[in-house]
C-alpha atoms as a PDB file:
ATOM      1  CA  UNK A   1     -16.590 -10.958 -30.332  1.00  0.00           C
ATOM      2  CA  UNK A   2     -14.290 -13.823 -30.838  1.00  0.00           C
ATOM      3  CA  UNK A   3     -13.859 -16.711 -28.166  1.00  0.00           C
ATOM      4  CA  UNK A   4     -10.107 -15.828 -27.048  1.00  0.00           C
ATOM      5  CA  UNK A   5     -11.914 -11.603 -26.656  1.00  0.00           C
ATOM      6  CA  UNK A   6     -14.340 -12.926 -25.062  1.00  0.00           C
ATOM      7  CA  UNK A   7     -12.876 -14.877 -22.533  1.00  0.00           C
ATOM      8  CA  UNK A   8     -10.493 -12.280 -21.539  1.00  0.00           C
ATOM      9  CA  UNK A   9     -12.983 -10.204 -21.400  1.00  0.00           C
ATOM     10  CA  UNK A  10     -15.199 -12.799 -18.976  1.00  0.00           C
ATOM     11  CA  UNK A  11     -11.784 -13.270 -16.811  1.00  0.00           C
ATOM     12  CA  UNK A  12     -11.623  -9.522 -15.853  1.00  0.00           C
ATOM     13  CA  UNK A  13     -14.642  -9.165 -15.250  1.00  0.00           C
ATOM     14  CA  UNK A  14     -14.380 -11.890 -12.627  1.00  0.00           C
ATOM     15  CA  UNK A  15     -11.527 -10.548 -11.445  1.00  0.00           C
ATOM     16  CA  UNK A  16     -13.059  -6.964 -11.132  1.00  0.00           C
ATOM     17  CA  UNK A  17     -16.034  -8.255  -9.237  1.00  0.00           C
ATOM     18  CA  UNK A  18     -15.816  -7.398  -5.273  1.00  0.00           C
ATOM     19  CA  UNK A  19     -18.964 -10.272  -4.015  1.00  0.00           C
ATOM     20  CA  UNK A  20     -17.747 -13.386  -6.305  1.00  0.00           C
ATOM     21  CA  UNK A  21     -20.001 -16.445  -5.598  1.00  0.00           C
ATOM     22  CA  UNK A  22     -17.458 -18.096  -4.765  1.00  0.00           C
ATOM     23  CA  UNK A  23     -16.352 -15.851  -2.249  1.00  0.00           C
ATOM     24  CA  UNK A  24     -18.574 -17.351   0.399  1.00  0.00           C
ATOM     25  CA  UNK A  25     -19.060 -15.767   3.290  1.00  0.00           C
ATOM     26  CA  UNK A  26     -16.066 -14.235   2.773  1.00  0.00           C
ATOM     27  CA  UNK A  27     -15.956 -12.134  -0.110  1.00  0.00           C
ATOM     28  CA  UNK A  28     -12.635  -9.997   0.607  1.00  0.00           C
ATOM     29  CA  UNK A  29     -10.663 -13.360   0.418  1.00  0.00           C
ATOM     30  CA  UNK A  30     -11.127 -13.302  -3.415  1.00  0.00           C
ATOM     31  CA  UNK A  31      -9.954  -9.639  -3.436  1.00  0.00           C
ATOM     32  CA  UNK A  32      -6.582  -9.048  -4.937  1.00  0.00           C
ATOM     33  CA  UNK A  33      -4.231  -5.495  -5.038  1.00  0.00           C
ATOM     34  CA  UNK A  34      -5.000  -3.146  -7.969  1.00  0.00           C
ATOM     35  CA  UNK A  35      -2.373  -3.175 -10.037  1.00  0.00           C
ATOM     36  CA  UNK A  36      -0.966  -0.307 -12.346  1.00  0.00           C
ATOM     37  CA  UNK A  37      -1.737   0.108 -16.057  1.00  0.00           C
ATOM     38  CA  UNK A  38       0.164   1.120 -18.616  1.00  0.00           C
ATOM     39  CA  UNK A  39      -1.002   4.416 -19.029  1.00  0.00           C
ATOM     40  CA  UNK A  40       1.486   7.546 -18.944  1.00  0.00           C
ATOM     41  CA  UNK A  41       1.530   9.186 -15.189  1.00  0.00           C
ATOM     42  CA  UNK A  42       1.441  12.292 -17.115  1.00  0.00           C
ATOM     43  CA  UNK A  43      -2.058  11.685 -18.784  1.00  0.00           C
ATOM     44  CA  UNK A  44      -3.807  11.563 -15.505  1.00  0.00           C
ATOM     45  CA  UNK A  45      -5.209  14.685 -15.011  1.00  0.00           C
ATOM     46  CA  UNK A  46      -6.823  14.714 -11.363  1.00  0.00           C
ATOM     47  CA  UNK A  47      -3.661  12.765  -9.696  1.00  0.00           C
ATOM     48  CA  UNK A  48      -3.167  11.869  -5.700  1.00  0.00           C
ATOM     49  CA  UNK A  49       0.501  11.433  -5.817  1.00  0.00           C
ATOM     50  CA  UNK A  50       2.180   9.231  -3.099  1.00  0.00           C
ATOM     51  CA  UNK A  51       6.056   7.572  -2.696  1.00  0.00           C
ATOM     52  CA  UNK A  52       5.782   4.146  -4.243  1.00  0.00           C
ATOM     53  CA  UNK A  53       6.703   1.737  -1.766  1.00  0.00           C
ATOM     54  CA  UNK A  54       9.267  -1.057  -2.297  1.00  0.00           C
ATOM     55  CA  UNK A  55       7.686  -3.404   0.568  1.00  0.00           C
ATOM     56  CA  UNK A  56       5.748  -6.466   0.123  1.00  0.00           C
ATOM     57  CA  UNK A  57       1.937  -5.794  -1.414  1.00  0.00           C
ATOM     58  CA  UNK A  58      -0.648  -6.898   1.370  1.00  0.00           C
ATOM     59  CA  UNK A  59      -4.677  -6.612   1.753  1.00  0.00           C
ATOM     60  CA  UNK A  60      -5.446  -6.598   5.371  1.00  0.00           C
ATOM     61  CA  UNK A  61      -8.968  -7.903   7.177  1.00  0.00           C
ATOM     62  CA  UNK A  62      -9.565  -6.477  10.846  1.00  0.00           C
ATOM     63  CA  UNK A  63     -12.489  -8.167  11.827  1.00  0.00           C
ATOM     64  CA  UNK A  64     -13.321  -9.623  15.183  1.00  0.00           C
ATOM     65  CA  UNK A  65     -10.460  -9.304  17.372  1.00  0.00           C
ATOM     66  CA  UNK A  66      -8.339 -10.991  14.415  1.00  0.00           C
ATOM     67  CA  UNK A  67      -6.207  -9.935  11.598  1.00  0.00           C
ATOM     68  CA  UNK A  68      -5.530 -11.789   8.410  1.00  0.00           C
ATOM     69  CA  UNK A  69      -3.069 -10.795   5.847  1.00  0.00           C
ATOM     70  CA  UNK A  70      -2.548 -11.852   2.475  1.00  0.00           C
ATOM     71  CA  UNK A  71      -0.286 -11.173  -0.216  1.00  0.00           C
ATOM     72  CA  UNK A  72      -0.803 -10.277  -4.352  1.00  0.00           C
ATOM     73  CA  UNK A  73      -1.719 -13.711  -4.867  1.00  0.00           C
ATOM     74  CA  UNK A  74      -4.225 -14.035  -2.609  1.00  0.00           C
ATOM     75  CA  UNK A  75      -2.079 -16.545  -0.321  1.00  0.00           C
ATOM     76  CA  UNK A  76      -2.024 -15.546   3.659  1.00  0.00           C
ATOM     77  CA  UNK A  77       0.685 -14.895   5.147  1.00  0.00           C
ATOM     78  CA  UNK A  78       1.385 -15.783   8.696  1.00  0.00           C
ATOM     79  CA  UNK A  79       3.623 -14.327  11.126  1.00  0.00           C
ATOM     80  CA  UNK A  80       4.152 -10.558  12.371  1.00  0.00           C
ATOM     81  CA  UNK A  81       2.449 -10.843  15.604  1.00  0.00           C
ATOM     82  CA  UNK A  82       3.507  -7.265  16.734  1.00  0.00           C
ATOM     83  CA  UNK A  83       2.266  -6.093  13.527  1.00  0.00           C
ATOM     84  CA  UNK A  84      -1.261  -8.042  13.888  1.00  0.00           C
ATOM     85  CA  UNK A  85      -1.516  -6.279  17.323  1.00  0.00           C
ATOM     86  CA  UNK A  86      -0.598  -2.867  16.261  1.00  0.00           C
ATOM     87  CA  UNK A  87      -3.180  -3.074  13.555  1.00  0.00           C
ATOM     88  CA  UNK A  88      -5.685  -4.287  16.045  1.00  0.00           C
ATOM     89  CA  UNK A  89      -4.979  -1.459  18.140  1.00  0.00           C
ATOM     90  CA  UNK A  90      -5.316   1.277  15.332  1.00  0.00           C
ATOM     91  CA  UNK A  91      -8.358   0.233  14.132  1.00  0.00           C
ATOM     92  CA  UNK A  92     -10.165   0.361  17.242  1.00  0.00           C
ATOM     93  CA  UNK A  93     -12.509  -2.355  16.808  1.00  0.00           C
ATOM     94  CA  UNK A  94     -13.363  -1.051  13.981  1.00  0.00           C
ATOM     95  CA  UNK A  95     -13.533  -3.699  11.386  1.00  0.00           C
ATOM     96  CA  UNK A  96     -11.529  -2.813   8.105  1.00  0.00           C
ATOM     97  CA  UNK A  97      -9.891  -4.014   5.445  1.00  0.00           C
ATOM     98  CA  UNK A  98      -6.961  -2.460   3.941  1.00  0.00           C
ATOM     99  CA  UNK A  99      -4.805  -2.167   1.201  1.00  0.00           C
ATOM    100  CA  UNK A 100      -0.794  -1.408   2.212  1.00  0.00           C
ATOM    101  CA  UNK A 101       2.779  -2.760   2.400  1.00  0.00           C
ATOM    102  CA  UNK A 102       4.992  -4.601   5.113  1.00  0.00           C
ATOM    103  CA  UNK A 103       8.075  -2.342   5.208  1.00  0.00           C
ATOM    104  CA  UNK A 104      10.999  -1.445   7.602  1.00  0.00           C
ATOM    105  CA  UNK A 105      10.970   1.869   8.761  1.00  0.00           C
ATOM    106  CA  UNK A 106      12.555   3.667  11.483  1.00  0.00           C
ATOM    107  CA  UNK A 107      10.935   4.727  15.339  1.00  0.00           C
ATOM    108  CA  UNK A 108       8.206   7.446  15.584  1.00  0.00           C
ATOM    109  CA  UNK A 109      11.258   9.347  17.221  1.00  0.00           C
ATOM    110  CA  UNK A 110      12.998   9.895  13.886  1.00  0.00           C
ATOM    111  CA  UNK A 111      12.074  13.153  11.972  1.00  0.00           C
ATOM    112  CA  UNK A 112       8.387  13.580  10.261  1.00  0.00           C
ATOM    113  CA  UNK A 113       8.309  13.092   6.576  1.00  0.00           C
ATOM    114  CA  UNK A 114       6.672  16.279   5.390  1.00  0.00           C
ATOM    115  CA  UNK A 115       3.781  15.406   3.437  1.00  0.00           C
ATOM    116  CA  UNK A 116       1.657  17.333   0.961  1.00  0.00           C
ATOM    117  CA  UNK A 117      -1.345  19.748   1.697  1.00  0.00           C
ATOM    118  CA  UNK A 118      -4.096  17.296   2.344  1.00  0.00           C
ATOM    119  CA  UNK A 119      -2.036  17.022   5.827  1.00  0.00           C
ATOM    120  CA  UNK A 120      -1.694  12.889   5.980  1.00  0.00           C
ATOM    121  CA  UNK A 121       0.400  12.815   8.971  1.00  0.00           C
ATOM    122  CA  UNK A 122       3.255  10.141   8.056  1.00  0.00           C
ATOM    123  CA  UNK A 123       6.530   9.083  10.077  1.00  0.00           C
ATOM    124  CA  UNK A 124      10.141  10.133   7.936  1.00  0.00           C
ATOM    125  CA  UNK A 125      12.774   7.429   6.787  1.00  0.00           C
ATOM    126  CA  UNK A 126      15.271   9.840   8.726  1.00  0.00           C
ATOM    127  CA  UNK A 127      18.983   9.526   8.182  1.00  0.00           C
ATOM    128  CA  UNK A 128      18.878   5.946   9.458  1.00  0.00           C
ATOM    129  CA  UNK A 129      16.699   4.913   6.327  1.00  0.00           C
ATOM    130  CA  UNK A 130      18.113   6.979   3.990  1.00  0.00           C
ATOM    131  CA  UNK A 131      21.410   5.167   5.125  1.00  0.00           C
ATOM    132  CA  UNK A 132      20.129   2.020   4.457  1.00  0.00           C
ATOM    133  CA  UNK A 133      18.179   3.067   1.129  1.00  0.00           C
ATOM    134  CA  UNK A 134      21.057   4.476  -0.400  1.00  0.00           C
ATOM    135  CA  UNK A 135      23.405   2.059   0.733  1.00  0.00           C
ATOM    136  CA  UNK A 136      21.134  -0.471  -1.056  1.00  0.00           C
ATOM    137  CA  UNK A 137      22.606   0.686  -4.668  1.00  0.00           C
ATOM    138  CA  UNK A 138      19.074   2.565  -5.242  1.00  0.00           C
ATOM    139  CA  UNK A 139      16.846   0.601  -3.400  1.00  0.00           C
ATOM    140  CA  UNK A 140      13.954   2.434  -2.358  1.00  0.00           C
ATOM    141  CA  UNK A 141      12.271   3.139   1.262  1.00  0.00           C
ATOM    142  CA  UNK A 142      10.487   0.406   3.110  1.00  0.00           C
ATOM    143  CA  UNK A 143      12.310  -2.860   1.905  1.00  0.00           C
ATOM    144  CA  UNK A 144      10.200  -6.575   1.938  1.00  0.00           C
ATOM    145  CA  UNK A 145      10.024  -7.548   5.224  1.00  0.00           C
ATOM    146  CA  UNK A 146       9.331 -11.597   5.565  1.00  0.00           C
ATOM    147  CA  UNK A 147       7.495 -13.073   8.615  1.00  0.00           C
ATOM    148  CA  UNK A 148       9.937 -16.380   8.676  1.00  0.00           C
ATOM    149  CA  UNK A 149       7.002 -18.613   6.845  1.00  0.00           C
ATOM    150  CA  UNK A 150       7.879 -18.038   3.398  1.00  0.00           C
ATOM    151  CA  UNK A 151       9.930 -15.938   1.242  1.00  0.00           C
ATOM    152  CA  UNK A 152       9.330 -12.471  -0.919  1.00  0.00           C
ATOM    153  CA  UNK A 153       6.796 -12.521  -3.423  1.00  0.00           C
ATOM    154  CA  UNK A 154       7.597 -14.390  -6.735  1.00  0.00           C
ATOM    155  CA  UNK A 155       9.054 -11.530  -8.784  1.00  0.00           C
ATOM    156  CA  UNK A 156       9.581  -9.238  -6.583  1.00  0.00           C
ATOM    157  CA  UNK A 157      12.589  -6.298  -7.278  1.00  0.00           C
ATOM    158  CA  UNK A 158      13.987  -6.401  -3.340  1.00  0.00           C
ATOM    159  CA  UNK A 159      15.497  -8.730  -0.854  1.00  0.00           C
ATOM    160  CA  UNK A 160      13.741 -10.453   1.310  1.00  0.00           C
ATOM    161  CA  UNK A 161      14.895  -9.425   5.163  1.00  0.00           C
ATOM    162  CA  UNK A 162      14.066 -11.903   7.624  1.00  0.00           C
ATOM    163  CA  UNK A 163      11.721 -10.335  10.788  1.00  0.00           C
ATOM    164  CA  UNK A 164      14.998 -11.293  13.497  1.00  0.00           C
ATOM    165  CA  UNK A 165      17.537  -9.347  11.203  1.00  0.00           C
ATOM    166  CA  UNK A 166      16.167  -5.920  11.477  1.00  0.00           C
ATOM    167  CA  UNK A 167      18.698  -3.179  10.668  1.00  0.00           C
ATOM    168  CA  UNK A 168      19.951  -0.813  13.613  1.00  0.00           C
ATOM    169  CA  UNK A 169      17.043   1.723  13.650  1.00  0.00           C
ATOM    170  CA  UNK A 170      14.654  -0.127  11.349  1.00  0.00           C
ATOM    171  CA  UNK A 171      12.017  -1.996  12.526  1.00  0.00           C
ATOM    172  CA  UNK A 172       8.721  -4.324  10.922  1.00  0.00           C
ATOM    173  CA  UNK A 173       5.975  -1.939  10.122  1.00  0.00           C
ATOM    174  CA  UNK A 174       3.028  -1.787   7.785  1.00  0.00           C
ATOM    175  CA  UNK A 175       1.605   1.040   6.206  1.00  0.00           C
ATOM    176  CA  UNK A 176      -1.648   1.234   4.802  1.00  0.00           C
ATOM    177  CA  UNK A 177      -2.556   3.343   1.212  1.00  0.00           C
ATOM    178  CA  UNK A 178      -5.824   2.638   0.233  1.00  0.00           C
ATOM    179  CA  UNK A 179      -9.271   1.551   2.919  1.00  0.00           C
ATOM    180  CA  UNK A 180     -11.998  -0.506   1.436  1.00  0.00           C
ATOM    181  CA  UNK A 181     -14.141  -1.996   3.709  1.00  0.00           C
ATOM    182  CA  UNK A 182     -15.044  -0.277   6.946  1.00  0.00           C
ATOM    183  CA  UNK A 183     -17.972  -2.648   8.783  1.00  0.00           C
ATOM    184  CA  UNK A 184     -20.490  -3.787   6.667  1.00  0.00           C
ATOM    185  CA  UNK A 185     -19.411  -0.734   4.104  1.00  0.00           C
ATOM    186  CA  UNK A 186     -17.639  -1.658   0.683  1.00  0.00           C
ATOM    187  CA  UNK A 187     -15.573   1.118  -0.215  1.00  0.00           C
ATOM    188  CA  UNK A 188     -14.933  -0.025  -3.846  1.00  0.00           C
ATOM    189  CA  UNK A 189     -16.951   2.781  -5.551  1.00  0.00           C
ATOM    190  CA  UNK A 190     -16.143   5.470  -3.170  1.00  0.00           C
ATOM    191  CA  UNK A 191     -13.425   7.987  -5.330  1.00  0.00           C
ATOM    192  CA  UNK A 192     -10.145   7.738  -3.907  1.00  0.00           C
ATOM    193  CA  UNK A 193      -9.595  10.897  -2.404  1.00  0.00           C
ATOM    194  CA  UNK A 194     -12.601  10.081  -0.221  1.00  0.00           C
ATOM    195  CA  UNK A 195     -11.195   6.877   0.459  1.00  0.00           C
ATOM    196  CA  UNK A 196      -7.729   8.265   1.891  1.00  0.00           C
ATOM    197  CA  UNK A 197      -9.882  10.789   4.185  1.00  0.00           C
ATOM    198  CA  UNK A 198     -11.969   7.797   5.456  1.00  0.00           C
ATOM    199  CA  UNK A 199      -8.160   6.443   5.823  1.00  0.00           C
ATOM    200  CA  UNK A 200      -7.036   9.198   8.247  1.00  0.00           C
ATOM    201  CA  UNK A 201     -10.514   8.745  10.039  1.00  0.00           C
ATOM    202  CA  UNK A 202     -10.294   4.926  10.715  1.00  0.00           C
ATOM    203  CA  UNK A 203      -6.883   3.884  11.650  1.00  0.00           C
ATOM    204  CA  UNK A 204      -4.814   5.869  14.162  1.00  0.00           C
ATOM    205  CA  UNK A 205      -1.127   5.508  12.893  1.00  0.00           C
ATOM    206  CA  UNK A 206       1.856   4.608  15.594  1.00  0.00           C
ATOM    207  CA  UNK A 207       5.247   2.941  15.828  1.00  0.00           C
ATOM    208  CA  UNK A 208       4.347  -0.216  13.688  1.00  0.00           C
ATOM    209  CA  UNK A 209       1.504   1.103  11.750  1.00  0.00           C
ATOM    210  CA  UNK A 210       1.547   4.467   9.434  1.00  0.00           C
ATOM    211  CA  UNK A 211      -0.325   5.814   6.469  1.00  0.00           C
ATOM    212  CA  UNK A 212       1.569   6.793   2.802  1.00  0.00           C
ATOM    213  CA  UNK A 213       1.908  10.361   2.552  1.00  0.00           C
ATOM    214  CA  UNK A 214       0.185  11.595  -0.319  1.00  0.00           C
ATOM    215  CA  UNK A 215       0.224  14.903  -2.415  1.00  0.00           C
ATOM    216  CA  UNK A 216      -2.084  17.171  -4.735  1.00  0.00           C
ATOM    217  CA  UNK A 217      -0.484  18.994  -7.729  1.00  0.00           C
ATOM    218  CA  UNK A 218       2.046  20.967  -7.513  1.00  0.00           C
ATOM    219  CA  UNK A 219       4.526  18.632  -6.090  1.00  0.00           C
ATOM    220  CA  UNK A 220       7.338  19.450  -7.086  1.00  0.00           C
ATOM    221  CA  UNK A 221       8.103  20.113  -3.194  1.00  0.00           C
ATOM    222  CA  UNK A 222       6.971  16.625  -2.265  1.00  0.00           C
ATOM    223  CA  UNK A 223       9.409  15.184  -5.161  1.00  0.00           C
ATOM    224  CA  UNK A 224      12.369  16.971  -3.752  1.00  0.00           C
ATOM    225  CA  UNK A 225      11.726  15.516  -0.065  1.00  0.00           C
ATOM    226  CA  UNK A 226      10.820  11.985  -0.956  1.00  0.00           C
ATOM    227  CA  UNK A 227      13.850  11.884  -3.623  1.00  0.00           C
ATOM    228  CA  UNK A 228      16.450  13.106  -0.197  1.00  0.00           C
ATOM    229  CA  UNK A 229      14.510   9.667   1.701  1.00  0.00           C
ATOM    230  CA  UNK A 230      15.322   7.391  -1.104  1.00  0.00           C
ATOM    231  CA  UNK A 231      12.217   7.317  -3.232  1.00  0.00           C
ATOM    232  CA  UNK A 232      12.993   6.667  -7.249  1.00  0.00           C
ATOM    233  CA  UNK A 233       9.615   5.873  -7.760  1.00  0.00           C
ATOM    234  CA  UNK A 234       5.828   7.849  -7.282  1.00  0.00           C
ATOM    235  CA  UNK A 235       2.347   6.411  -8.062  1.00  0.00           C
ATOM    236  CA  UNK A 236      -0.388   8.514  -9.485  1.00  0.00           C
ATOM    237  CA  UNK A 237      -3.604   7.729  -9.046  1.00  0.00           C
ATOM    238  CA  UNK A 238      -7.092   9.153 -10.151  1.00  0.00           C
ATOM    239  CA  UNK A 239      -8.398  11.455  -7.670  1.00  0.00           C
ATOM    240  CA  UNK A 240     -11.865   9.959  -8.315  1.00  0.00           C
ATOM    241  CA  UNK A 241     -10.956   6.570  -9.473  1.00  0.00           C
ATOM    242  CA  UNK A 242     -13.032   4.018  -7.956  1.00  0.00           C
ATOM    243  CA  UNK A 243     -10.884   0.262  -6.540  1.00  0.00           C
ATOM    244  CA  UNK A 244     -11.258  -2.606  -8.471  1.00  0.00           C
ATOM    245  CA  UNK A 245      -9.589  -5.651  -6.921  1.00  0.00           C
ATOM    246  CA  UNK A 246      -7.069  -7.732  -8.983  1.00  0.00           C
ATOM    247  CA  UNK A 247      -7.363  -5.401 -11.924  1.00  0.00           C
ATOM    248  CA  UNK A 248      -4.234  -3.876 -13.665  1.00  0.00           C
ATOM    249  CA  UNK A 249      -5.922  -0.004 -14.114  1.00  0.00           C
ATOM    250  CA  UNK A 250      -5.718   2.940 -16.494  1.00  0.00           C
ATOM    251  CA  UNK A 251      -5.939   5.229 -13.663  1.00  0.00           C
ATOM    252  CA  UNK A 252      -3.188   3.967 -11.944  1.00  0.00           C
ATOM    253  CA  UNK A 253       0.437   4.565 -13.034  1.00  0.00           C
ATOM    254  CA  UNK A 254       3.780   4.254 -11.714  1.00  0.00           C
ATOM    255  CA  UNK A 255       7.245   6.742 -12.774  1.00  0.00           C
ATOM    256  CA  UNK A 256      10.323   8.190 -11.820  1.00  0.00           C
ATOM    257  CA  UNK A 257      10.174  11.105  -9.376  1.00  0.00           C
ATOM    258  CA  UNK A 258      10.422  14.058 -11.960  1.00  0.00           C
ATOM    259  CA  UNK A 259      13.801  15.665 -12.033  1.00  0.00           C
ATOM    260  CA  UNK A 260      13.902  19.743 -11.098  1.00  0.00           C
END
């Protein structure tokens, strides 16, 4: 293997690993998002199917009595006290850490999204979000929502919205689309679909925190609804992929909602 293989090769594998040394006593700080490959959507052949979210990226430690958030770099972010306390709250003491986006979404009173036969129970955009979605020029549910310490992501595709100018009906929420710690358990190696039913188990969704709907073939349904809330985009995921932080992965591919 040459050098230049063989360092890339060294570099994901560091990036894959979940208990780097250097981790500490800390290991989920040197966790990062998966990312998506570039493998077709269509050459996955055991797919979860969820909306693909337009918010900001976070990982998410409950641990303690305290929350920490940090973003696809691995910086924390600071900020969203409501948000801190509402995730305290749903996890029940349970210690966690999560994978999900900061969003803004409208009240539990708005219509439920209808979500696919797994039975994720998951809050809809409603007409105020779809108002605000479409008005956007295509900009999809769940925009980047900024604490006041620092702006959006480098890179990313939407506006930042500062935390004080919340949109009539729209309000700071996260919502969570992957567990992978729960205690003392790593979750890395558990298959996703397992993963999302420890999900539904762990954290008790309200107001400012929610779970992704999700969807097994066929979807076509699913498509139709999450294309009339704004969605332009779906991820499809390995049903029995395993999570392996910081790593672009085959398994994992973004695409347009399919047209009827």
């Amino acid at each position: 293997m040459s050098g230049g293989a063989a360092g890339d090769a060294d570099a994901a594998a560091e990036a894959a690993q979940p208990l780097g040394a250097d981790a500490g006593a800390d290991p989920w700080a040197a966790w990062r998002p998966m990312g998506f490959g570039r493998r077709a959507a269509r050459s996955i052949v055991n797919p979860v199917i969820e909306p693909l979210w337009a918010g900001r990226r976070v990982l998410v430690r409950l641990a303690a009595g305290a929350v920490e958030l940090r973003d696809e770099t691995g910086l924390p972010l600071a900020g969203h006290p409501q948000i801190q306390a509402a995730l305290l709250a749903a996890a029940g003491g349970t210690a966690l850490v999560l994978d999900g986006y900061l969003v803004e979404l409208p009240g539990l009173d708005a219509p439920t999204m209808p979500v696919g036969p797994i039975g994720v129970e998951a809050p809809s955009l409603g007409e105020s979000s779809r108002q605000f979605v479409l008005g956007g020029r295509g900009r999809r549910p769940g925009s980047v929502v900024d604490g006041g310490d620092r702006g959006p992501a480098a890179g990313s595709r939407s506006a930042g919205i500062g935390a004080g100018s919340g949109r009539a009906g729209l309000r700071p929420a996260f919502v969570a689309v992957d567990i992978l710690r729960v205690d003392d358990q790593v979750l890395l190696d558990v298959p996703l679909l397992e993963r999302r039913r420890l999900l539904e188990g762990e954290l008790t969704v309200g107001e400012l925190v929610r779970r992704s709907p999700h969807a097994r073939p066929p979807a076509e349904a699913w498509y139709r609804q999450w294309r009339a809330f704004g969605f332009r985009e779906i991820a499809v995921k390995e049903a029995n992929g395993r999570y392996r932080p910081g790593v672009a992965a085959d398994d994992w591919a973004r695409s347009a909602i399919p047209q009827p």
